[in-house]
Protein backbone atom coordinates (compact mmCIF):
# COMPACT_ATOMS: atom_id res chain seq x y z
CA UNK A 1 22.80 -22.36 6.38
CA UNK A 2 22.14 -22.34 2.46
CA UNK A 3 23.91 -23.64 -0.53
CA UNK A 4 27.60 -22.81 -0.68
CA UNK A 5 29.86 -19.33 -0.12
CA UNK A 6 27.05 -16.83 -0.04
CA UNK A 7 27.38 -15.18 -3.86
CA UNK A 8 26.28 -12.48 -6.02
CA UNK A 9 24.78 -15.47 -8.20
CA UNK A 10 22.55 -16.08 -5.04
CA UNK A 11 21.22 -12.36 -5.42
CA UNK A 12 20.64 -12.35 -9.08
CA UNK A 13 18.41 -15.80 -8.34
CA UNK A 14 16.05 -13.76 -5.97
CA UNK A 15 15.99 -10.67 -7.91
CA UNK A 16 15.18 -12.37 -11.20
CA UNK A 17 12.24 -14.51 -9.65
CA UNK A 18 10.39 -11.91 -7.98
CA UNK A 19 10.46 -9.68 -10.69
CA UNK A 20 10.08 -12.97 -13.57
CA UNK A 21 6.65 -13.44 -11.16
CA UNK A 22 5.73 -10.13 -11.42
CA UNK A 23 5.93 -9.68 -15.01
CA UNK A 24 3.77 -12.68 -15.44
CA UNK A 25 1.21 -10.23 -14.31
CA UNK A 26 0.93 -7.68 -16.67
CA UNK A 27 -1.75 -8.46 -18.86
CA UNK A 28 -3.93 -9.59 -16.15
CA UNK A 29 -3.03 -6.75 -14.16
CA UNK A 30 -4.45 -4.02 -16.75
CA UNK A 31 -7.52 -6.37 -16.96
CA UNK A 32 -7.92 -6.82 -13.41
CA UNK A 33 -7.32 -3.07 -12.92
CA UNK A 34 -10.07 -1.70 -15.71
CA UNK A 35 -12.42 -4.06 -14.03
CA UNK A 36 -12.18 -2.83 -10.64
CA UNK A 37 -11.74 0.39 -11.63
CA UNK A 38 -14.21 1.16 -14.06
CA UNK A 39 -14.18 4.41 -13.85
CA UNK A 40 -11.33 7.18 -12.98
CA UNK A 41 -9.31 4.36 -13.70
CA UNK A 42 -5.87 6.03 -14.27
CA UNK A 43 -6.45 8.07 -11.39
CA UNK A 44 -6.87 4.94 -8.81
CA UNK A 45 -3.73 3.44 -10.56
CA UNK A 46 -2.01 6.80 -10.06
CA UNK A 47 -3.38 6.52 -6.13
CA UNK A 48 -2.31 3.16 -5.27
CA UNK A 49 1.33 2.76 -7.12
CA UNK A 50 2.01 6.51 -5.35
CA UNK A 51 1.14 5.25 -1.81
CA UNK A 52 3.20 2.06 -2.38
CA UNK A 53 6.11 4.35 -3.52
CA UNK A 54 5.79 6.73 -0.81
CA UNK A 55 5.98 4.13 1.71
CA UNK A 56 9.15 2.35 0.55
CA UNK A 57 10.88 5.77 0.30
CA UNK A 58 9.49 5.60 3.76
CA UNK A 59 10.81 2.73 4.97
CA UNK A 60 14.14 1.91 3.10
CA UNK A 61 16.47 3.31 5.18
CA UNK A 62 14.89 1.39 8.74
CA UNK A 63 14.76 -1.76 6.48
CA UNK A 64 18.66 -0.82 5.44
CA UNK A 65 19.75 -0.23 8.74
CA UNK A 66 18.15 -3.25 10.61
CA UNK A 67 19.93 -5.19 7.65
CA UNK A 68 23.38 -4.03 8.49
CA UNK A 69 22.39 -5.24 12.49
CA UNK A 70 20.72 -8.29 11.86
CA UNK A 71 21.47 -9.41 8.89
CA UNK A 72 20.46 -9.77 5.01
CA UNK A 73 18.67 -13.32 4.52
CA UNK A 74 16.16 -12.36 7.08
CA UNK A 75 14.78 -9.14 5.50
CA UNK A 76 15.64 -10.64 1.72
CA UNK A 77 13.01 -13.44 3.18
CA UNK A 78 10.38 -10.49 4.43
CA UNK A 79 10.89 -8.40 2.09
CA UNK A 80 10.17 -11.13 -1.00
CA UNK A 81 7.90 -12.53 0.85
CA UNK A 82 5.22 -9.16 1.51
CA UNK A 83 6.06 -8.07 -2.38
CA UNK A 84 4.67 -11.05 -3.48
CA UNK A 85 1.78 -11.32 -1.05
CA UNK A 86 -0.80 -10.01 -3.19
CA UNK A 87 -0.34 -11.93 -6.17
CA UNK A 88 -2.67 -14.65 -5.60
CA UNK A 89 -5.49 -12.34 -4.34
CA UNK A 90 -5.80 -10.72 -7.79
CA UNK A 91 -8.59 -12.84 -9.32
CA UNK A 92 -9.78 -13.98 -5.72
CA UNK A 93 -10.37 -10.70 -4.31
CA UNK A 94 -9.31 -7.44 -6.82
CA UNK A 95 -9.73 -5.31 -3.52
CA UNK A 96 -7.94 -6.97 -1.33
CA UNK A 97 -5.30 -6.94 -4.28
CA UNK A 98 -5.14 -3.60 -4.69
CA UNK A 99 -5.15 -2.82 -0.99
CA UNK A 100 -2.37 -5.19 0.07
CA UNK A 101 -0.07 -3.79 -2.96
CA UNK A 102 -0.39 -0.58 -1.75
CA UNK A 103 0.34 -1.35 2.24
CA UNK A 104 3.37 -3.99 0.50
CA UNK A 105 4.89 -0.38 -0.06
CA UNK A 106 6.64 -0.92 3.32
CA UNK A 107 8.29 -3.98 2.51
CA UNK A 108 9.14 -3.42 -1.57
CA UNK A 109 12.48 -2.31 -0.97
CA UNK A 110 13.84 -5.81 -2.03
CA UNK A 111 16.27 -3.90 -4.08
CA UNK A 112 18.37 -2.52 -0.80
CA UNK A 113 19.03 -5.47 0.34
CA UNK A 114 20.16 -7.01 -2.53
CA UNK A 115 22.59 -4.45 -3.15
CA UNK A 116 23.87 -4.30 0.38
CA UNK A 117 24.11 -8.41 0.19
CA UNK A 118 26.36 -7.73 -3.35
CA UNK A 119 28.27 -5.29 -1.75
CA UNK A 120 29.11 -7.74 1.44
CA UNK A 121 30.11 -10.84 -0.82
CA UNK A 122 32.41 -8.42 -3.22
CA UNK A 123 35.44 -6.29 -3.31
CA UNK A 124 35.40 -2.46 -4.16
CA UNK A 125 37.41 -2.52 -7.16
CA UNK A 126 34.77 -5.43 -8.53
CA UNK A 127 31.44 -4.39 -7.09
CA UNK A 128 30.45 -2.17 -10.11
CA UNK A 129 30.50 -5.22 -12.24
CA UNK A 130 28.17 -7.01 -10.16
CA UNK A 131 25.82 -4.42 -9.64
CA UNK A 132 26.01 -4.36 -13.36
CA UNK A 133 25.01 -7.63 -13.52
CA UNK A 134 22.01 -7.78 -10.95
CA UNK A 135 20.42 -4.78 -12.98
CA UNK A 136 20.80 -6.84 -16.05
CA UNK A 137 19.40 -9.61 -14.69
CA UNK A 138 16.12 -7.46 -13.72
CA UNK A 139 15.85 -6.25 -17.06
CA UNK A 140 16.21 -9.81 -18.10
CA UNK A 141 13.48 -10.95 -16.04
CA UNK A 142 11.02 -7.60 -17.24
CA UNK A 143 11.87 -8.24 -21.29
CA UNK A 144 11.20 -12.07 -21.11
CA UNK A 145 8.08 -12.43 -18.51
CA UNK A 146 5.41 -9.91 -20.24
CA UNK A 147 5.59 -11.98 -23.62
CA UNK A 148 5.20 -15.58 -21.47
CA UNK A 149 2.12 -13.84 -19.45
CA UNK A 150 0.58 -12.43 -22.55
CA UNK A 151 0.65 -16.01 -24.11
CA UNK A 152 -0.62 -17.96 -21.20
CA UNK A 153 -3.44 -15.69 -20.57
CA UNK A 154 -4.46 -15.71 -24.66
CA UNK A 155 -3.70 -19.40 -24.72
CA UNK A 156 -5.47 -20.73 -20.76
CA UNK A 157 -6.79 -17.76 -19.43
CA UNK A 158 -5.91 -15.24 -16.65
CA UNK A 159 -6.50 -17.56 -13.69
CA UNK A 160 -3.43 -19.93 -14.76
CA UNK A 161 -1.23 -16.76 -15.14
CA UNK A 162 -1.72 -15.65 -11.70
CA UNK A 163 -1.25 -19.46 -10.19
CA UNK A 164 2.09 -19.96 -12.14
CA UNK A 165 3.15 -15.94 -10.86
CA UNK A 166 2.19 -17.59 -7.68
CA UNK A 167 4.60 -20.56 -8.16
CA UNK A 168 7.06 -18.87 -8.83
CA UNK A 169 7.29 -16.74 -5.81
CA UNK A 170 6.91 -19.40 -3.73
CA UNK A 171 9.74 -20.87 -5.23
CA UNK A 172 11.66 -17.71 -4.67
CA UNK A 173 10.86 -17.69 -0.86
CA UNK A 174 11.88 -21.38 -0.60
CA UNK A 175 15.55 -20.53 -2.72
CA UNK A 176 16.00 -17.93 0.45
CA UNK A 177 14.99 -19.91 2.74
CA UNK A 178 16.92 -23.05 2.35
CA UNK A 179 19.26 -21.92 -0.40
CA UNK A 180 20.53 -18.02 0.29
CA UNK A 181 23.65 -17.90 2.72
CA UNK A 182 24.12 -15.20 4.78
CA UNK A 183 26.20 -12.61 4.04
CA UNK A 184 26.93 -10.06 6.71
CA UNK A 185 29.59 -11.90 9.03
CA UNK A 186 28.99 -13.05 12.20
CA UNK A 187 31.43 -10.41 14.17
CA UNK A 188 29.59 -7.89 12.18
CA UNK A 189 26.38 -8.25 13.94
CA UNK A 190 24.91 -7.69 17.61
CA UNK A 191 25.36 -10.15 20.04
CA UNK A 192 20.88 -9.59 20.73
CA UNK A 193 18.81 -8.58 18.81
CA UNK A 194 17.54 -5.95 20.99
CA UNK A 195 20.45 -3.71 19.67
CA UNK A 196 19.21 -0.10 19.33
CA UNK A 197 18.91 1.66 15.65
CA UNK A 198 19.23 5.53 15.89
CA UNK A 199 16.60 8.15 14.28
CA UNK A 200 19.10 9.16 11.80
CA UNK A 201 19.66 5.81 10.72
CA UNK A 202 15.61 5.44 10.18
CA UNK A 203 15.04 8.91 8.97
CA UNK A 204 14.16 8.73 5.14
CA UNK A 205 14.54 12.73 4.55
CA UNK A 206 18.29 12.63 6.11
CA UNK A 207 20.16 12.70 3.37
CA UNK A 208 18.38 15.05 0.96
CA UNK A 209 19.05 17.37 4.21
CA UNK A 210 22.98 17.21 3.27
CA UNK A 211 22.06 18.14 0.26
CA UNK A 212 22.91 21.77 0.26
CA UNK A 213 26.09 21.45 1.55
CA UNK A 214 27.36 21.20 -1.98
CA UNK A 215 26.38 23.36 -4.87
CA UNK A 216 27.02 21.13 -7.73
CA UNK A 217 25.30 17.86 -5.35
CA UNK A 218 22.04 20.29 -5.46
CA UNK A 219 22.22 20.73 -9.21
CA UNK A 220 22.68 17.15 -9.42
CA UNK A 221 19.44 16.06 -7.14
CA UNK A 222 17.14 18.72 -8.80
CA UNK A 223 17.77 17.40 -12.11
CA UNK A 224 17.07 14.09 -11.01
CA UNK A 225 13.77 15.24 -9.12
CA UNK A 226 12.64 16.64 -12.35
CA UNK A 227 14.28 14.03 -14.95
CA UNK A 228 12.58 10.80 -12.95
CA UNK A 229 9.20 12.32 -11.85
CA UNK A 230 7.97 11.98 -15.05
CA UNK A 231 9.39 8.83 -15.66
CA UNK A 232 8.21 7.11 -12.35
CA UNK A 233 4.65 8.50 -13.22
CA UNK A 234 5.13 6.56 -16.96
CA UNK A 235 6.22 3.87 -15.63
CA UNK A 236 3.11 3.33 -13.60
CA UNK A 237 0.69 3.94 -16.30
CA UNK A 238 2.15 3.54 -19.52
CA UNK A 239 1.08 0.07 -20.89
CA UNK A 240 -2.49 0.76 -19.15
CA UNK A 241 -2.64 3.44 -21.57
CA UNK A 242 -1.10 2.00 -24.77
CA UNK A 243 -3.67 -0.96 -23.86
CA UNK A 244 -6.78 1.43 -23.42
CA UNK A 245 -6.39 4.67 -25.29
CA UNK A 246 -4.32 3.79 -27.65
CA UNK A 247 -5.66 0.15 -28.61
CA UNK A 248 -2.63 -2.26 -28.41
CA UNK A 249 -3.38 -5.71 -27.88
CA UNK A 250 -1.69 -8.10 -24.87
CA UNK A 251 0.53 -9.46 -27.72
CA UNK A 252 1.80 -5.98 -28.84
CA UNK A 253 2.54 -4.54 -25.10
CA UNK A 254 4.67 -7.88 -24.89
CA UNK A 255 6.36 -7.23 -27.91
CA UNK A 256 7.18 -3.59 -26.86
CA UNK A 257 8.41 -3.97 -23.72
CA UNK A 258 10.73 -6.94 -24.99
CA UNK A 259 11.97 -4.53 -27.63
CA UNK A 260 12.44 -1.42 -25.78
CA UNK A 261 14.22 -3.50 -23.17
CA UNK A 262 16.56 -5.11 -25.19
CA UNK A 263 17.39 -1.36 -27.13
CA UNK A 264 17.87 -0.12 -23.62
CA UNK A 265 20.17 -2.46 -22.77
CA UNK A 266 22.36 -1.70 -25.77
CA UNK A 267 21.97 1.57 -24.91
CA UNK A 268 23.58 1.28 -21.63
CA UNK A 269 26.09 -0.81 -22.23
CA UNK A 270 27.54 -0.24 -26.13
CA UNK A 271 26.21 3.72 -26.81
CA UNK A 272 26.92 5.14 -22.95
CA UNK A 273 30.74 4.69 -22.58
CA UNK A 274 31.11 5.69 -26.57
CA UNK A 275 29.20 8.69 -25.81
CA UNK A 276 31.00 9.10 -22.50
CA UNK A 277 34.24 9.08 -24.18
CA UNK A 278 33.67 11.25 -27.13
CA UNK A 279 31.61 14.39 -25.26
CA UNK A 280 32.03 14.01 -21.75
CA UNK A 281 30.01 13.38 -18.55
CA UNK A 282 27.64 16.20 -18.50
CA UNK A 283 27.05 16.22 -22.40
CA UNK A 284 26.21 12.69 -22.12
CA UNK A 285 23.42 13.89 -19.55
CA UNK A 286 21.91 16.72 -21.58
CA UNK A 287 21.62 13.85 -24.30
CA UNK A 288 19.59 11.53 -22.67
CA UNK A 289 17.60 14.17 -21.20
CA UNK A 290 17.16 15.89 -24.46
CA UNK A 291 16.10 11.98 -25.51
CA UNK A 292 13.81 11.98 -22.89
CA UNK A 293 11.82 15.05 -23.43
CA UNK A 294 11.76 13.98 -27.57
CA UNK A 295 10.10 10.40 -25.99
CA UNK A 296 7.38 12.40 -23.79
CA UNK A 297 6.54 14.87 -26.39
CA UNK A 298 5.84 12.08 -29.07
CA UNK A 299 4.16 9.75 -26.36
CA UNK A 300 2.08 13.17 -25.59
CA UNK A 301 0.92 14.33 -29.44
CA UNK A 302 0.76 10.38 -30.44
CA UNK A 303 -2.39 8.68 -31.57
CA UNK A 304 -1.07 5.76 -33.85
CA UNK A 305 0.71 2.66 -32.96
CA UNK A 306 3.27 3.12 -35.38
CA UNK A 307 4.38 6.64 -32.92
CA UNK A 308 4.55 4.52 -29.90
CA UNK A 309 6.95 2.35 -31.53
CA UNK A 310 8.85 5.23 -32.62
CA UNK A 311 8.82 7.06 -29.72
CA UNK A 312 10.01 3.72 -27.94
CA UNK A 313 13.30 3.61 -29.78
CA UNK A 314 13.91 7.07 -28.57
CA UNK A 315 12.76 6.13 -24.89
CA UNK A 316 15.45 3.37 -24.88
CA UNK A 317 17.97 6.33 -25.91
CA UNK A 318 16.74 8.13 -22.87
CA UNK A 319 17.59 5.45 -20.71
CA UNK A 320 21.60 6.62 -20.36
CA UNK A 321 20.30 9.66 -18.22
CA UNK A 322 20.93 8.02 -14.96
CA UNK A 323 23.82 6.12 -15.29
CA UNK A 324 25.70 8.80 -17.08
CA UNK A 325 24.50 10.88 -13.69
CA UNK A 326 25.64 7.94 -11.52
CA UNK A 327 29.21 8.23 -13.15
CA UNK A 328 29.36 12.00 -13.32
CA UNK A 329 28.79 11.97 -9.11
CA UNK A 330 31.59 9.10 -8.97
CA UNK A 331 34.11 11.14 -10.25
CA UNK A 332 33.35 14.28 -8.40
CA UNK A 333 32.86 13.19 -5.20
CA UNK A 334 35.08 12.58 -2.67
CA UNK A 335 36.29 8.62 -1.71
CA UNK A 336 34.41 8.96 1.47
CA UNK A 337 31.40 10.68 0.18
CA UNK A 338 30.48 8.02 -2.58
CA UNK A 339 27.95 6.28 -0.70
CA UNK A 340 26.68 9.54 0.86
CA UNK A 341 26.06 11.22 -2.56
CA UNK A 342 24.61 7.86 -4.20
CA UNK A 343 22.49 7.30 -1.36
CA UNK A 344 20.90 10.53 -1.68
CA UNK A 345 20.45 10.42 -5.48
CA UNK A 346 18.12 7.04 -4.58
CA UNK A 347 16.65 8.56 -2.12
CA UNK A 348 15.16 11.11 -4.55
CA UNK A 349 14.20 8.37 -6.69
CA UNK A 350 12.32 6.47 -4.18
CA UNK A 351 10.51 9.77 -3.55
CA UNK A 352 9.61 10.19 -7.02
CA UNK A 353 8.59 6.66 -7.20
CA UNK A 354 5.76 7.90 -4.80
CA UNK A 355 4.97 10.97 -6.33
CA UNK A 356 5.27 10.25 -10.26
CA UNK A 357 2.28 7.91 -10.04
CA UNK A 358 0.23 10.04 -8.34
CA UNK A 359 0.77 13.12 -10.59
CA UNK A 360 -0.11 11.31 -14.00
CA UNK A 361 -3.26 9.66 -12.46
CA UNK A 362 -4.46 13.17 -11.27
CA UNK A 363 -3.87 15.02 -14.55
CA UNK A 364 -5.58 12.06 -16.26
CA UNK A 365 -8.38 12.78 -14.16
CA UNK A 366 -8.36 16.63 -15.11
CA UNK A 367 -8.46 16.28 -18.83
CA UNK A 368 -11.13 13.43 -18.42
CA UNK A 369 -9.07 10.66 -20.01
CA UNK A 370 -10.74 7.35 -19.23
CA UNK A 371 -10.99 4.06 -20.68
CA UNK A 372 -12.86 2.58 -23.53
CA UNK A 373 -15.13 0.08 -22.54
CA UNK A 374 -14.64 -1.79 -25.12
CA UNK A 375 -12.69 -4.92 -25.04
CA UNK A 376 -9.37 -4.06 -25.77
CA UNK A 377 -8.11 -7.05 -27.52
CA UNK A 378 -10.67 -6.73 -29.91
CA UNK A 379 -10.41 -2.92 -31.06
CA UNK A 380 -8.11 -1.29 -33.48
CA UNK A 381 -5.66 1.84 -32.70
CA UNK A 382 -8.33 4.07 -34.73
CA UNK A 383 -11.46 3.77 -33.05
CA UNK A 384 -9.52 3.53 -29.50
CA UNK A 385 -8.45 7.41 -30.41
CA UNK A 386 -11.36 8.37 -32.46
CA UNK A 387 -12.68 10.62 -29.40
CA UNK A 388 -9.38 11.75 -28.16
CA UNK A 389 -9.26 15.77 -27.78
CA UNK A 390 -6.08 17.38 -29.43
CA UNK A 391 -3.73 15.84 -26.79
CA UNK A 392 -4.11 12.33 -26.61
CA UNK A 393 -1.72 11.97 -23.55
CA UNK A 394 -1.82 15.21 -21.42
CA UNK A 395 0.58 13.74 -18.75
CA UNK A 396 3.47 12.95 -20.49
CA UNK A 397 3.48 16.38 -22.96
CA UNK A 398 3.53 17.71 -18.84
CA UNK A 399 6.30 15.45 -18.06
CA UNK A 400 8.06 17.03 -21.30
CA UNK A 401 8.03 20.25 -19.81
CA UNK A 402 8.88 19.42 -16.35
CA UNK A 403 12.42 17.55 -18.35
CA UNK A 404 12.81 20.60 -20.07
CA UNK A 405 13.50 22.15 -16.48
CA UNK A 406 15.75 19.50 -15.49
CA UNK A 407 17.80 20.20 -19.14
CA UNK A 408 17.92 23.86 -17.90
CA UNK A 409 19.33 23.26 -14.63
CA UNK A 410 21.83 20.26 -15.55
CA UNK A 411 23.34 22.93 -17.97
CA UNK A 412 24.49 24.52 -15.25
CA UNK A 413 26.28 21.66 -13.34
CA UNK A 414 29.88 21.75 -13.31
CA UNK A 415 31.85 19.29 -15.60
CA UNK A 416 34.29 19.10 -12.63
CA UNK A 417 33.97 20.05 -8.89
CA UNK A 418 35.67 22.00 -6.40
CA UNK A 419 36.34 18.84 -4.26
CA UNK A 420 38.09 16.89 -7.45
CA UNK A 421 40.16 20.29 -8.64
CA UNK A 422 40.98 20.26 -4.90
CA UNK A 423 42.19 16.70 -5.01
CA UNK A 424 44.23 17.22 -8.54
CA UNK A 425 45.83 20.69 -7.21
CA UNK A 426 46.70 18.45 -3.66
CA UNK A 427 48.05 15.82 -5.99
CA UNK A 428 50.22 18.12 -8.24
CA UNK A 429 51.63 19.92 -5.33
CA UNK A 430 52.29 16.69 -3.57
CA UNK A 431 54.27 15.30 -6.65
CA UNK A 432 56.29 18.96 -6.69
CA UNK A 433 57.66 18.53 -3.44
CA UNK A 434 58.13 15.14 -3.55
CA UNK A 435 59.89 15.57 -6.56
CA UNK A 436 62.08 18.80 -4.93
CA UNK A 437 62.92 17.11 -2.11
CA UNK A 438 64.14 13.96 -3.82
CA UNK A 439 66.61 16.47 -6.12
CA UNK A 440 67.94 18.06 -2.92
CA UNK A 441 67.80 15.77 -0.69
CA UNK A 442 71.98 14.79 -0.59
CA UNK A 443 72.91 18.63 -0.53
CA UNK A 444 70.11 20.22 2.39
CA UNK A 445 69.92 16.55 5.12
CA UNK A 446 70.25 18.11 8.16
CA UNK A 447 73.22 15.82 10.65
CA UNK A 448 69.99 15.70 12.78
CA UNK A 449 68.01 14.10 10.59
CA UNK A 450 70.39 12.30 9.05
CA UNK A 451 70.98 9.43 11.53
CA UNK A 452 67.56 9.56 12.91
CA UNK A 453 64.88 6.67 13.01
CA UNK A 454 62.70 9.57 11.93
């Protein structure tokens, strides 16, 4: 069944409608959100993305592992399908919006699948390049969509954002459905479907128990605890709040997100193997995370537009953390522990994905930073931040702080590991004594040996 070989062009199809669909939604989102939400706004929003994160940390692994028995179209179709559920209750029912999103947490691990579909279509030496290209193609999808939404909804109005956000995940789940090969062979699977999936298979908290096994793993996963909390918790609230508190328009969020985007994407791709060249692996890390904490501090202390812009240059900057990370793990770890390692690295990430959110909404809520009530279209930066105390964005000058801890710890990780001096040393010796035996080999052959199969 589907359309040709199954491909990773298949993936980046699926991947870059859902999220294209979901990106529609952002200016109706923050509208439908301040609605419902009139007050303690930013702490619902906190509430609701940090449930949805918690449970796809949750369930990611059971999702991952019924993938590898059953198959990848099926749970690409559920998964899709359940992420997109909500979308056209959000100006029929804002509740039931809300409260679906946060139960879709189970199923929003689209993600997983995709990768593990890449990874069954493509060889070793060329799956970096496609997973390369699937994240590009989500940033794609995030840079473009925000501007389109932001026009249809000034131009038509909300309700014909949401139906065409609608259309186009219906579209998605039809690609899968008739389109999408599957990937994982045939031999590969169960011959029922009754076949059994262990606890440590399903367990979400597995691998960040191997964790302290390995000294310089530990560093590793507590400076990306710290380094994407904060960032997981922006994420969620970020364009609420330049929309709100600091007064930019559903034009100007479009225009920021397409900009940042497209300077993160040169950051990753032209600035991170420069950088990773000239100082190293771990340098490359304190740099973005001395980026990062720069970003939060001016996103904390900033009341005019002109500072978010600035500080968004810098936030694109910050965006080499991880995938300098990613690299510095590859080359440390062992052959066989790649996927172990990596896997446990997302798994923190999916944890702070449910925990970021949460923390930002709450300290919102302690320093009493709520919306204007204003319409927010039709107000200027000023007079959004004209009653703003001394700290216009508590949560993120807290995120600084908790980076700073992360750029204390990472200066302790080792530029090289034990295991990869190991594996040089093993090497070296190995070419010694190849090397001696070769040179003595006519003088010290033993007549045993010598006419031996052996």
């Amino acid at each position: 069944q589907g359309i040709g070989q199954p491909s990773v062009y298949h993936a980046v199809v699926v991947i870059f409608l859902e999220f294209f669909a979901w990106g529609l939604l952002t200016t109706p989102m923050l509208t439908v959100l301040h609605e419902t939400f009139s007050h303690h706004t930013f702490l619902m929003n906190g509430l609701i993305q940090g449930v949805k994160g918690f449970l796809s940390f949750l369930s990611a692994p059971l999702i991952g592992a019924l993938s590898d028995a059953w198959g990848r179209k099926s749970f690409l179709l559920l998964t899709v399908f359940f992420t997109c559920a909500p979308i056209p209750l959000m100006r029929m029912s804002p509740w039931w919006y809300f409260a679906l999103i946060s139960v879709s947490g189970i199923f929003s691990v689209t993600f997983s699948v995709i990768f593990a579909y890449v990874a069954d279509v493509t060889q070793e030496r060329e799956r970096a390049t496609a997973y390369g290209l699937v994240s590009a193609t989500f940033a794609a999808s995030l840079v473009t969509s925000p501007a389109i939404g932001a026009y249809l909804s000034a131009s038509y109005g909300d309700n014909l954002v949401v139906l065409v956000a609608t259309l186009v995940a219906v579209v998605d789940i039809c690609f899968i459905l008739l389109a999408v090969p599957e990937s994982l062979p045939e031999k590969m699977r169960p011959a029922s479907w009754g076949a059994s999936i262990s606890w440590e298979q399903a367990d979400p908290f597995a691998s960040l128990k191997k964790v302290r096994k390995d000294t310089m793993v530990l560093l590793i996963c507590i400076t990306v605890f710290l380094s994407y909390l904060p960032e997981a918790g922006q994420y969620s609230s970020f364009f609420l709040y330049l929309r709100q508190i600091i007064g930019f328009g559903s034009a100007s969020i479009a225009a920021f997100i397409a900009v940042v985007g497209i300077l993160s994407i040169i950051a990753q791709t032209v600035f991170l193997s420069n950088l990773m060249r000239l100082i190293g692996n771990k340098n490359t890390v304190l740099l973005g995370l001395g980026f990062q904490i720069l970003q939060l501090a001016w996103y904390g202390f900033g009341s005019q537009s002109w500072m978010m812009w600035a500080a968004g240059a810098v936030a694109a900057m910050s965006s080499i953390t991880f995938p300098a990370i990613s690299a510095l793990v590859s080359r440390n770890a062992e052959s066989d522990q790649q996927g172990v390692v990596q896997g446990i690295i997302t798994g923190i990430r999916g944890l702070c994905n449910g925990l970021g959110p949460a923390l930002y909404g709450f300290i919102f809520f302690l320093f009493h930073v709520e919306l204007n009530a204003l319409p927010p279209d039709q107000i200027s930066g000023e007079k959004a931040i004209q009653d703003l105390a001394i700290i216009p964005g508590p949560p993120f000058l807290v995120g600084a702080c908790i980076v700073l801890l992360a750029f204390l710890v990472a200066l302790f990780i080792p530029e090289h590991s034990k295991a990869s001096s190991t594996r040089k040393n093993s090497n070296g010796i190995s070419a010694t004594l190849s090397n001696n035996l070769n040179q003595n080999s006519e003088d010290d052959i033993e007549p045993l040996l010598q006419d031996s199969s052996v």
